[in-house]
Protein backbone atom coordinates (compact mmCIF):
# COMPACT_ATOMS: atom_id res chain seq x y z
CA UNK A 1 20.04 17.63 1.20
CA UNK A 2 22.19 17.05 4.23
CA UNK A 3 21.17 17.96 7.76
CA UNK A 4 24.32 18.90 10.05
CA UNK A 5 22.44 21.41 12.54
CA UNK A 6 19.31 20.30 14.92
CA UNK A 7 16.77 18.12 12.90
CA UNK A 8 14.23 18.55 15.52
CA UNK A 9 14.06 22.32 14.69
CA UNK A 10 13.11 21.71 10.95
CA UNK A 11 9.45 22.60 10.74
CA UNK A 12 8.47 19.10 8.95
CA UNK A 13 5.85 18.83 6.46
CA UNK A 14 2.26 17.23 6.38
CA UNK A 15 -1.53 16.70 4.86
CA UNK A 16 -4.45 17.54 5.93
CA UNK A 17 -6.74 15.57 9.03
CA UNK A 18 -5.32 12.59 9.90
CA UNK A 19 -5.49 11.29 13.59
CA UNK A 20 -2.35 10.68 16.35
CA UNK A 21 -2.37 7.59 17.67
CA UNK A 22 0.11 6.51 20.85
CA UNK A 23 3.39 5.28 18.72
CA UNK A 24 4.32 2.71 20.45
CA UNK A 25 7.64 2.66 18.50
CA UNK A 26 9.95 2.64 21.50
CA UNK A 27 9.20 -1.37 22.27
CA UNK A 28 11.71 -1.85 19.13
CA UNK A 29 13.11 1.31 17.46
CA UNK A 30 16.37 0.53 18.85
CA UNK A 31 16.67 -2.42 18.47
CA UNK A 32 19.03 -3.34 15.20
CA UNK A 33 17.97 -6.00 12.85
CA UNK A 34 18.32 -9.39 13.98
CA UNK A 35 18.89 -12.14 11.70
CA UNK A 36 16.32 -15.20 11.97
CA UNK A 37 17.70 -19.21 12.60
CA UNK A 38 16.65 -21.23 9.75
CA UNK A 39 14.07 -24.05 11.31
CA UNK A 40 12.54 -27.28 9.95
CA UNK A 41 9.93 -26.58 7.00
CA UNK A 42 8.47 -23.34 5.03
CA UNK A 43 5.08 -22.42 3.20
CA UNK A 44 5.30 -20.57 0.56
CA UNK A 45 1.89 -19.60 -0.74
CA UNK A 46 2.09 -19.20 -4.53
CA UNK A 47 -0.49 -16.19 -4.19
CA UNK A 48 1.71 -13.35 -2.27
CA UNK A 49 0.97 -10.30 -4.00
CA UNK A 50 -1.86 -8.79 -5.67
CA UNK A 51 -2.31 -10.06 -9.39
CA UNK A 52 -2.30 -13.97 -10.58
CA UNK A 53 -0.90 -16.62 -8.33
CA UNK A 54 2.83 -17.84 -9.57
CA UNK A 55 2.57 -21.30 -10.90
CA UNK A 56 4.84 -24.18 -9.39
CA UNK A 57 8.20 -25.23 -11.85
CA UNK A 58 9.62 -27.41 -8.79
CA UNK A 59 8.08 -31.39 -8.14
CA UNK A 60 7.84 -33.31 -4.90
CA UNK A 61 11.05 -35.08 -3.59
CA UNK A 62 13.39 -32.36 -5.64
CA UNK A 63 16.11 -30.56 -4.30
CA UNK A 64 16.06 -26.64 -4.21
CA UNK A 65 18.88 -24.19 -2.73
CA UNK A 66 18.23 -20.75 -1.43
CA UNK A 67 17.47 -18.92 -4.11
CA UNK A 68 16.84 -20.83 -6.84
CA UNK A 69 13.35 -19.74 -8.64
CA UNK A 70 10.39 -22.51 -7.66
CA UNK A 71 7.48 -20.85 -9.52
CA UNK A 72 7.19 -18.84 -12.68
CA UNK A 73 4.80 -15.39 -13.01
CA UNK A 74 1.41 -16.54 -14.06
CA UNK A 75 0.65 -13.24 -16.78
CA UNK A 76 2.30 -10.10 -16.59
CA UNK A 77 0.69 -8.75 -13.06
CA UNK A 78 2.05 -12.22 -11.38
CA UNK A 79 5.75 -12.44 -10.12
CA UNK A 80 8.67 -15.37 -9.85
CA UNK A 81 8.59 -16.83 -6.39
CA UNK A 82 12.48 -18.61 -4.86
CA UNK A 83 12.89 -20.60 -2.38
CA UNK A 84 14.21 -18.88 0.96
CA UNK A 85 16.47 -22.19 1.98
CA UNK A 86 18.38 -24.96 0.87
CA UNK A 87 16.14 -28.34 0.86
CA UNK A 88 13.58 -30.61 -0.51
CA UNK A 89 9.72 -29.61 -2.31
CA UNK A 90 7.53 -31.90 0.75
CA UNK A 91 4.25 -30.65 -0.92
CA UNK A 92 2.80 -28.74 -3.18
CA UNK A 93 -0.95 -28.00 -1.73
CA UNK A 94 -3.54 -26.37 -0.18
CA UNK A 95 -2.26 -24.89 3.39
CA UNK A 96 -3.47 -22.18 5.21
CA UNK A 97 -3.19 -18.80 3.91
CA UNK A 98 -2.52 -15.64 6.65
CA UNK A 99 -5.54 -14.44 4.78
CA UNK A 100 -7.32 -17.45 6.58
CA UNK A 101 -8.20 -19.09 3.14
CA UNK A 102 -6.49 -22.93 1.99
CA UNK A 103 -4.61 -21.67 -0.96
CA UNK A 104 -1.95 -23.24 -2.90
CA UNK A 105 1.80 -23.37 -1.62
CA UNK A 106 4.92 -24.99 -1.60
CA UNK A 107 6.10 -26.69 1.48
CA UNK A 108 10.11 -26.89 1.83
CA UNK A 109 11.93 -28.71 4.60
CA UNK A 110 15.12 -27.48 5.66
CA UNK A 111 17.87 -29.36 4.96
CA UNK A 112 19.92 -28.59 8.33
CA UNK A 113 23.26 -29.95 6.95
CA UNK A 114 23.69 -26.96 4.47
CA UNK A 115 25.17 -23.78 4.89
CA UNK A 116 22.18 -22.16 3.53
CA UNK A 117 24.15 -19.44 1.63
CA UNK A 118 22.20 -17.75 -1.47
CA UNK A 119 23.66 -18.58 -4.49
CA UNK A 120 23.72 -16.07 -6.59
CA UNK A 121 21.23 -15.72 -9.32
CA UNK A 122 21.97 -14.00 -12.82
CA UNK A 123 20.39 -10.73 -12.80
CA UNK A 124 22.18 -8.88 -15.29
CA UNK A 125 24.26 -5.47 -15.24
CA UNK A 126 21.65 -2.86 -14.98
CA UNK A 127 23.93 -0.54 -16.51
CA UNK A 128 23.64 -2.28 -19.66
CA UNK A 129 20.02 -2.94 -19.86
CA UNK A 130 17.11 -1.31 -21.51
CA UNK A 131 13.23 -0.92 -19.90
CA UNK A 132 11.84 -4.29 -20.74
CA UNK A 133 14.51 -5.97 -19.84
CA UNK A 134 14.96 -4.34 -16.47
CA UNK A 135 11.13 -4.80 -15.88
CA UNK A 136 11.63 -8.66 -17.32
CA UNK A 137 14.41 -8.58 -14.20
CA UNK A 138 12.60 -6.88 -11.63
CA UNK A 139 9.41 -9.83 -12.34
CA UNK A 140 12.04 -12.43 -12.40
CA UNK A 141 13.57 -11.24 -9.03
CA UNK A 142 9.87 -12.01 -7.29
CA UNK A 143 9.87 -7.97 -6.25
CA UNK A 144 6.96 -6.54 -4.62
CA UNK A 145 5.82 -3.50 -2.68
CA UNK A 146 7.11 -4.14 0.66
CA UNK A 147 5.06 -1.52 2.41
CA UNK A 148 2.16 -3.92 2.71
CA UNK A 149 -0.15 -3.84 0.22
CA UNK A 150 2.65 -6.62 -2.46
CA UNK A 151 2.16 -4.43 -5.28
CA UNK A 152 4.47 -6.64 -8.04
CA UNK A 153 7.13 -3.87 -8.32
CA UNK A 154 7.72 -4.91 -12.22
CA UNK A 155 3.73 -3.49 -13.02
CA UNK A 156 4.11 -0.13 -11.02
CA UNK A 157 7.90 0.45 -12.62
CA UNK A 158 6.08 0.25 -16.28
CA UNK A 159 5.62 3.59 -17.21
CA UNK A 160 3.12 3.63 -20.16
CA UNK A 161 4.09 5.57 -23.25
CA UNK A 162 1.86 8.69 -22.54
CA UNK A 163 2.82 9.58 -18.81
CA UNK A 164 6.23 10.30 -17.38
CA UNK A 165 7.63 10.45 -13.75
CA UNK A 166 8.63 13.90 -12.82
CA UNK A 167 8.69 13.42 -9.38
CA UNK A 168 9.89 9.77 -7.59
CA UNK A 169 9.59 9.11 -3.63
CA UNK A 170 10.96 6.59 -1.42
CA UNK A 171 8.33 5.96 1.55
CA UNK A 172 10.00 5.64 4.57
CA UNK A 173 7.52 7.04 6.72
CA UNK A 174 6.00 4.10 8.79
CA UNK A 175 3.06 5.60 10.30
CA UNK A 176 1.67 2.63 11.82
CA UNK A 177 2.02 2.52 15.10
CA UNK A 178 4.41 0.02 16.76
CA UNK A 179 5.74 -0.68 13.28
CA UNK A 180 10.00 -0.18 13.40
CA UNK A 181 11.30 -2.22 10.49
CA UNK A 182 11.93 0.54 8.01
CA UNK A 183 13.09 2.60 10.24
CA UNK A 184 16.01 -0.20 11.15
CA UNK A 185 16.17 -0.48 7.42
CA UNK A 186 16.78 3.03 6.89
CA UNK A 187 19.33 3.37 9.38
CA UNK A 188 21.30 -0.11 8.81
CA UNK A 189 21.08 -0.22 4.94
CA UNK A 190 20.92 3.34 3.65
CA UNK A 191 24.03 2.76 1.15
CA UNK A 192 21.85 -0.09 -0.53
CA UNK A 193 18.78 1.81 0.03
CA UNK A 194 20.13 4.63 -2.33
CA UNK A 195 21.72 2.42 -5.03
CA UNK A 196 18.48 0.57 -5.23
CA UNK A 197 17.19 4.32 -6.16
CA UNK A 198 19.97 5.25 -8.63
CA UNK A 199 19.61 2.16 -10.32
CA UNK A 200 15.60 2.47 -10.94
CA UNK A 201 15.97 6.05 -11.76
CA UNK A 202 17.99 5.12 -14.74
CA UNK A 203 14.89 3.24 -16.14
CA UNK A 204 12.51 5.64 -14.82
CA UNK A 205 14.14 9.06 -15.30
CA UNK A 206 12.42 11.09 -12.87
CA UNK A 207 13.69 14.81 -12.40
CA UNK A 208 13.41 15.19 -8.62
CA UNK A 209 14.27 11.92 -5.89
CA UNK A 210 12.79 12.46 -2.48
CA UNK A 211 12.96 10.27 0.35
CA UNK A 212 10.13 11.07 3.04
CA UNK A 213 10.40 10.10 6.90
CA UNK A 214 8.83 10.75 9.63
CA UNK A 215 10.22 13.32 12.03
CA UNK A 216 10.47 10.88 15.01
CA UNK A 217 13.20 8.63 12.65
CA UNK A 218 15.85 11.07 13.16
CA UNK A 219 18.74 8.29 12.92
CA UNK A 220 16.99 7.61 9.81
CA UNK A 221 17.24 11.13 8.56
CA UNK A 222 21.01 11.52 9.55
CA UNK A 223 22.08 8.54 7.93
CA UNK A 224 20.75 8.79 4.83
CA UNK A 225 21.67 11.95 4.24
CA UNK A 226 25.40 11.62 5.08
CA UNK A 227 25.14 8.52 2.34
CA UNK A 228 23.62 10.72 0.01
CA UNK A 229 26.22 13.55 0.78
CA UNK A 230 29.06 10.68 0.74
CA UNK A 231 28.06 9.28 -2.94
CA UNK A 232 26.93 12.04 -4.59
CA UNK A 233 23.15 11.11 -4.61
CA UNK A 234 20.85 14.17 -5.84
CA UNK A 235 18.39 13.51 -3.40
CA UNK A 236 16.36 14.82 -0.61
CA UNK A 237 15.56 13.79 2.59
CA UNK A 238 12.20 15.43 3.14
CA UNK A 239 11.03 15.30 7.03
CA UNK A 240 7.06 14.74 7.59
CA UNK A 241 5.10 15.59 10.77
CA UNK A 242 4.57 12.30 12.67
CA UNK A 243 0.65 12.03 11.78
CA UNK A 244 -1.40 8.73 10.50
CA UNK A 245 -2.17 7.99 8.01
CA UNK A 246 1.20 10.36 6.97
CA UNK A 247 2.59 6.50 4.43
CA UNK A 248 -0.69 6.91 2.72
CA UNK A 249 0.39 7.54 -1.06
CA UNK A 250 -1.97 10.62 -1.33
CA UNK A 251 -1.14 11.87 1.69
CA UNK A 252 2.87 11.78 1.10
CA UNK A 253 2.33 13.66 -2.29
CA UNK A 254 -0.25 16.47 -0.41
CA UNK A 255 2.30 17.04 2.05
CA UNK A 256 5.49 17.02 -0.42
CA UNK A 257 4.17 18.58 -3.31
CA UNK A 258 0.84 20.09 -2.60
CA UNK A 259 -0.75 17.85 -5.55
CA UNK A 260 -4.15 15.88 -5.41
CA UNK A 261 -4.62 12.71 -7.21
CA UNK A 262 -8.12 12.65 -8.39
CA UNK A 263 -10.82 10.27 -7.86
CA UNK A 264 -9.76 6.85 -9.47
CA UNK A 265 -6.73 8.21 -10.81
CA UNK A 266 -2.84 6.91 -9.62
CA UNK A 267 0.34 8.76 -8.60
CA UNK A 268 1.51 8.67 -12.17
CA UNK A 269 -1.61 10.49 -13.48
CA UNK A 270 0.19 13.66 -11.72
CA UNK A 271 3.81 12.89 -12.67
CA UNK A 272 4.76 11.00 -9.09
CA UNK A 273 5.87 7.41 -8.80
CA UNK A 274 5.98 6.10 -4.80
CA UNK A 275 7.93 3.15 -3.36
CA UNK A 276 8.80 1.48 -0.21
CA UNK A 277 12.33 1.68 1.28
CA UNK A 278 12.49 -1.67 1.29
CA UNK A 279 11.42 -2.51 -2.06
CA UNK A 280 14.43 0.11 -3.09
CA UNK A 281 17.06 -2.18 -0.85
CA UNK A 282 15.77 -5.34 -2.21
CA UNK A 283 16.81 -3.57 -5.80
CA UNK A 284 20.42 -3.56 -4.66
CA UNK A 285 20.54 -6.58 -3.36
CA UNK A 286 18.93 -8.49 -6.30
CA UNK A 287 21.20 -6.83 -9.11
CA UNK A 288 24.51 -6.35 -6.94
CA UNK A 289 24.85 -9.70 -5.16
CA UNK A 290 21.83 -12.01 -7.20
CA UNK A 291 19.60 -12.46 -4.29
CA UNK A 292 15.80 -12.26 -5.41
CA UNK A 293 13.18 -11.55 -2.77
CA UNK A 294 13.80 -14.60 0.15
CA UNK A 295 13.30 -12.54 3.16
CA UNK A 296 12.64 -9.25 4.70
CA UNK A 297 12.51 -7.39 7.61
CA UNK A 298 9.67 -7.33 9.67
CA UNK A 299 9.07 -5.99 13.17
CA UNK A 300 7.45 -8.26 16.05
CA UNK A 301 6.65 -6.40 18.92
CA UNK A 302 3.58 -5.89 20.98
CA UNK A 303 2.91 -5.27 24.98
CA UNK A 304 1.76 -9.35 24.80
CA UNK A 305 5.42 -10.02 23.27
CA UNK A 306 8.11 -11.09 25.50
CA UNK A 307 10.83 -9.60 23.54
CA UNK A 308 9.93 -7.08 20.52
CA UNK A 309 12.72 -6.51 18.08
CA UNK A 310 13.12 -6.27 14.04
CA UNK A 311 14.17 -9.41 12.70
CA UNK A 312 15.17 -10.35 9.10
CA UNK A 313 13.17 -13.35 8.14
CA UNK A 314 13.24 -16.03 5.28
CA UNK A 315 9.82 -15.69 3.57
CA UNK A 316 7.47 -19.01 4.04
CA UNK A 317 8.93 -18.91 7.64
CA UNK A 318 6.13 -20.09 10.43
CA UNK A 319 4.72 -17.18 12.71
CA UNK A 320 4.67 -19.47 15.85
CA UNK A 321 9.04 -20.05 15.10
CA UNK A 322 8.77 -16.38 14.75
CA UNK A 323 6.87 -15.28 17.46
CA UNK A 324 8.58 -18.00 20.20
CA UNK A 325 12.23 -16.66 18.84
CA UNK A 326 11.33 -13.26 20.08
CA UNK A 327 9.95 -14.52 23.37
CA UNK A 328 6.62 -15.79 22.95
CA UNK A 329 3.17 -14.50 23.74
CA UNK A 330 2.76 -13.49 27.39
CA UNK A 331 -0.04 -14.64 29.29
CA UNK A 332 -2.41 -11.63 28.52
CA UNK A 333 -2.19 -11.42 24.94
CA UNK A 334 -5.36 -10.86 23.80
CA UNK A 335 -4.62 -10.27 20.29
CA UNK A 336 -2.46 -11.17 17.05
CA UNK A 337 -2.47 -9.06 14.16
CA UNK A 338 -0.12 -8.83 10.74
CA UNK A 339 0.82 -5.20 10.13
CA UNK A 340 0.16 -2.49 12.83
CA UNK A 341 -3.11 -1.92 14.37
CA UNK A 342 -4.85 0.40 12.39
CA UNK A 343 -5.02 -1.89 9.12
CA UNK A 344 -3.46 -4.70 10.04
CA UNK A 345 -5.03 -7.97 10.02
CA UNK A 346 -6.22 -9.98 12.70
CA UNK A 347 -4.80 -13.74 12.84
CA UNK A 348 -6.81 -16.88 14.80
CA UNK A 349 -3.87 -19.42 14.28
CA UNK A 350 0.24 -18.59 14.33
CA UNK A 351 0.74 -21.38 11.59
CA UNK A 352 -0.12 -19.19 8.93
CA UNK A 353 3.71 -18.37 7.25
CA UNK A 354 5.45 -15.04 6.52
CA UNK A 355 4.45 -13.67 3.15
CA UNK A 356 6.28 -10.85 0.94
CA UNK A 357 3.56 -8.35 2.46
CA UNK A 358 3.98 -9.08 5.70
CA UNK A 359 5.22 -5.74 7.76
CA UNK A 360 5.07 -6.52 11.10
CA UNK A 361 3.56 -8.92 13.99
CA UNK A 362 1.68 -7.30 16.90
CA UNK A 363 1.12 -9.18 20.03
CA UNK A 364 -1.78 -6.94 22.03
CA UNK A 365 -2.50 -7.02 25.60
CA UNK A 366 -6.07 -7.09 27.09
CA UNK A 367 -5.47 -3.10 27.72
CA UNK A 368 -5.03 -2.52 24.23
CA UNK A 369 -7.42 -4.96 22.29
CA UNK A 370 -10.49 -4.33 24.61
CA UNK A 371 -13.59 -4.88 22.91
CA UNK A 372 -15.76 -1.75 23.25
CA UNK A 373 -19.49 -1.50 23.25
CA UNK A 374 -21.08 0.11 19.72
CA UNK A 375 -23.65 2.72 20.00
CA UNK A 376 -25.49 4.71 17.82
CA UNK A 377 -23.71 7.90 15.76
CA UNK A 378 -24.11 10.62 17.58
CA UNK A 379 -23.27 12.68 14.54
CA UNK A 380 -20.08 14.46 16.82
CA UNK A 381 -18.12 15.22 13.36
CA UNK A 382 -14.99 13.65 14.99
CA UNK A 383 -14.56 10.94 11.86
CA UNK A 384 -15.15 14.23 9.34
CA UNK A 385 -12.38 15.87 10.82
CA UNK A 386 -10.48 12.38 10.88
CA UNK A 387 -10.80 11.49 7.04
CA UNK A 388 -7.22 12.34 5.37
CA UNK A 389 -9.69 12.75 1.94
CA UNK A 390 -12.63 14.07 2.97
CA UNK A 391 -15.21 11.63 2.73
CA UNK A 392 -18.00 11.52 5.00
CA UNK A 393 -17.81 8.32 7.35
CA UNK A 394 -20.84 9.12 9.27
CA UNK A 395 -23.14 9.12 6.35
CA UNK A 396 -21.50 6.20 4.65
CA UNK A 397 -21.54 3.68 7.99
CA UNK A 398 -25.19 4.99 8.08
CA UNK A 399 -25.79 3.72 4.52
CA UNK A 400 -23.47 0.84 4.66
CA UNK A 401 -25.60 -0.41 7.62
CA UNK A 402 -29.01 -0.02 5.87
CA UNK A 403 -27.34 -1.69 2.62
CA UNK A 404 -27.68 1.27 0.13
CA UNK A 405 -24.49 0.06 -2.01
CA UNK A 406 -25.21 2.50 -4.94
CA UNK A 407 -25.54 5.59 -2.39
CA UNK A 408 -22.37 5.09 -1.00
CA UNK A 409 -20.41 4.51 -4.22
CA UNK A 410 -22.25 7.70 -5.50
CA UNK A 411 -20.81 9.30 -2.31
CA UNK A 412 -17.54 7.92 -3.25
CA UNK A 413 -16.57 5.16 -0.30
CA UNK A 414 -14.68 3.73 -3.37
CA UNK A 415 -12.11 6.43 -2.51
CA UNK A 416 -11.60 5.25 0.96
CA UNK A 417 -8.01 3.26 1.41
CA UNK A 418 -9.37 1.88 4.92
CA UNK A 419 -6.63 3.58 6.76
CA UNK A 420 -9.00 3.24 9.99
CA UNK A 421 -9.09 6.82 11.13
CA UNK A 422 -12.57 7.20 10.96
CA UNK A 423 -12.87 4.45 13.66
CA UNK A 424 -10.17 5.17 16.13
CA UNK A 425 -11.65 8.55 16.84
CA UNK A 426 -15.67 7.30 16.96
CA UNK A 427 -16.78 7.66 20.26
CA UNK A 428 -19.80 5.27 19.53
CA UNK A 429 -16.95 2.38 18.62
CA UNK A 430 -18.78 2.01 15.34
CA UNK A 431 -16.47 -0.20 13.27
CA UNK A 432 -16.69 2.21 10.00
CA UNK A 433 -14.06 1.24 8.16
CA UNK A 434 -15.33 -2.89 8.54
CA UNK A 435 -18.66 -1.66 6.95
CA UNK A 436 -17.15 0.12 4.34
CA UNK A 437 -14.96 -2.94 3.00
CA UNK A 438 -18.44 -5.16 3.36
CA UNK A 439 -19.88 -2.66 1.18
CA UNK A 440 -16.67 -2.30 -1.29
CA UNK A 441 -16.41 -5.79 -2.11
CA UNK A 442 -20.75 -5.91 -2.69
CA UNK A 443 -19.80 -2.53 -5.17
CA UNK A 444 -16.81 -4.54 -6.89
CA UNK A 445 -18.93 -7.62 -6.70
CA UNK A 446 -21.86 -5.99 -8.54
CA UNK A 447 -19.28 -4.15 -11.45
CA UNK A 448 -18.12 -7.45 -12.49
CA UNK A 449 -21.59 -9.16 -12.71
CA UNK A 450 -22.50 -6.18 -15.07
CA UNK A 451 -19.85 -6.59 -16.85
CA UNK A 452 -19.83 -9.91 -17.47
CA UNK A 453 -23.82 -9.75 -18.77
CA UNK A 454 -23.13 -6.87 -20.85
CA UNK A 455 -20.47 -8.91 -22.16
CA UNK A 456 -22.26 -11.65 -23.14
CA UNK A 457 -25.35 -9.60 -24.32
CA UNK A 458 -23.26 -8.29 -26.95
């Protein structure tokens, strides 16, 4: 679907509620991807994706070059994890996670002397492969969702026997605002982009290919359809009203297909598989040139930033060399955050390395991170209206703060992704969507203890 008149007159697509935050997107949407020096040492937490930890195959003292595979997947929802540079295992520890836990990682130090050129792993010719052994690739090439949540790509590309994809979309909506990275990536690597596509949908076999963005990405838009017109790609470039949370999987699939996934279910439950753009380029790059996931892009930007840009950057790399390379925190920074500032999370020390989910880092003034009094609910309806699924914030922060787990789970909180829209538009600045992951984790906590005695009763 190629667009060759006025994109700005195509009446774009969308869900229902949602909120429309300030974007923001101007600090760094034009700014092309920049390409991050290598410094002195790197973390690399073993845990960077959701699933088991990857467990260590490298010593202390050895030599590793960029690329090579340093930890194997621990179990099938667990993925390989490379080394980003050429150099030497320091230690393998406990070092601070960007979660703010001590987990274990892998500290590398740079050996400055080397080129630090990948070298090339064997990936095999994806034209030649079957499932399990593209799935066995995709594990081994340490892919994960890039849109944040680390996802291991391998586990959501395993279609089970009963349920087929009818319908697969590329997310390149970035609806956080501030966030610019995919849009760069969009614009700069659309050719690998759509091969990353075409070679998953020959595992997959999905009928229709859509690529959603954003309305306000219209380089984005351009680009990737003249690629698609240019190599014969049967895909379309579906524009989507610039709302949040518009990247939400459920909300992508309302607005594109009019479909609702129900209550506990997935995207493949109703046919529809959903990945990141980036997770699609990080296909091509991993079975056309053998590099598994090292680095990504990531956007650092912020009014408290003294130069916001999109950067490429070797995973494990410090956020203080990060942060200082694109000017440094200005004087009234007031806030740090990974990820954009509706759900991303907020840091106490820059020490903490880039991970495989890490999207962004957002340097906030005192303007934008000022802490607001908390009053009562004075049941306006504005977080109603908000909720892109139709829960009912009010009544669940009014549960959530009297402790009634089993009310709110019977009112379906479980539901809630914690895209934050509930509390941007509270007058009261009641911090809804911070109760409701108290109260999630007390739900989850609660299931397993169940489970467990009923396990053992038996």
């Amino acid at each position: 679907m190629a667009f060759g008149g006025n994109i700005a007159a195509i009446k774009p697509l969308s869900f229902s509620h949602g909120v429309h935050p300030e974007e923001y997107k101007q600090l760094s949407c034009n700014n092309p991807i920049e390409r991050m020096p290598f410094v002195a040492e790197y973390i690399l937490p073993l845990g960077q994706h959701i699933g088991a930890p990857s467990k260590p195959i490298v010593r202390k003292g050895q030599k590793v070059f960029r690329g090579q595979k340093i930890a194997d997947p621990e179990g099938f929802v667990s993925v390989a994890l490379h080394a980003p540079v050429d150099g030497t295992i320091d230690a393998i520890d406990l070092f601070t996670h960007p979660n703010g836990q001590e987990l274990p990682a892998i500290k590398i130090k740079c050996d400055t002397f080397s080129s630090q050129l990948v070298t090339p792993q064997e990936a095999g010719d994806p034209e030649n492969m079957d499932l399990p052994e593209f799935i066995s690739a995709i594990q081994e090439a340490g892919l994960v969702g890039l849109g944040g949540a680390a996802f291991p790509a391998h586990v959501k590309f395993s279609i089970p026997e009963d349920k087929t994809c009818q319908y697969f979309m590329v997310n390149g909506c970035e609806c956080e605002p501030f966030l610019t990275a995919d849009d760069r990536l969009m614009v700069e690597y659309a050719e690998e982009l759509l091969d990353g596509v075409e070679i998953l949908n020959r595992f997959i076999k999905a009928e229709k290919l859509y690529v959603a963005v954003e309305i306000n990405k219209q380089e984005a838009i351009q680009v990737i359809s003249e690629k698609a017109v240019s190599r014969n790609c049967p895909i379309e470039i579906v524009p989507l009203k610039v709302k949040y949370p518009q990247g939400a999987e459920k909300m992508m699939i309302s607005a594109i297909l009019g479909k609702e996934i129900p209550a506990g279910k997935l995207p493949l439950d109703i046919e529809v598989l959903v990945s990141n753009v980036g997770t699609m380029v990080a296909i091509s790059q991993y079975f056309r040139k053998g590099q598994p996931l090292i680095e990504r892009v990531i956007t650092v930007t912020g009014t408290a930033l003294g130069r916001p840009t999109n950067v490429m950057v070797p995973i494990g790399t410090p956020m203080i060399e990060l942060v200082n390379w694109c000017g440094g925190i200005t004087s009234d920074a007031a806030r740090v955050l990974l990820g954009g500032p509706m759900m991303g999370m907020v840091q106490k020390r820059l020490d903490v390395p880039v991970i495989k989910g890490t999207s962004g880092i957002l340097a906030l003034s005192d303007h934008e991170a000022r802490v607001m009094t908390e009053y009562s609910c004075i049941r306006c309806g504005r977080c109603v209206d908000a909720c892109p699924i139709f829960l009912n914030p009010s009544l669940l922060g009014m549960l959530a703060k009297k402790g009634f787990w089993d009310e709110m789970a019977k009112n379906n909180v479980m539901d809630c992704f914690e895209c934050a829209a509930c509390s941007f538009v509270c007058p009261s600045a009641i911090p809804l969507v911070q109760h409701f992951r108290v109260a999630k984790g007390f739900i989850k906590e609660k299931a397993a203890r169940e489970k467990f005695e009923n396990r053992n009763s038996v």
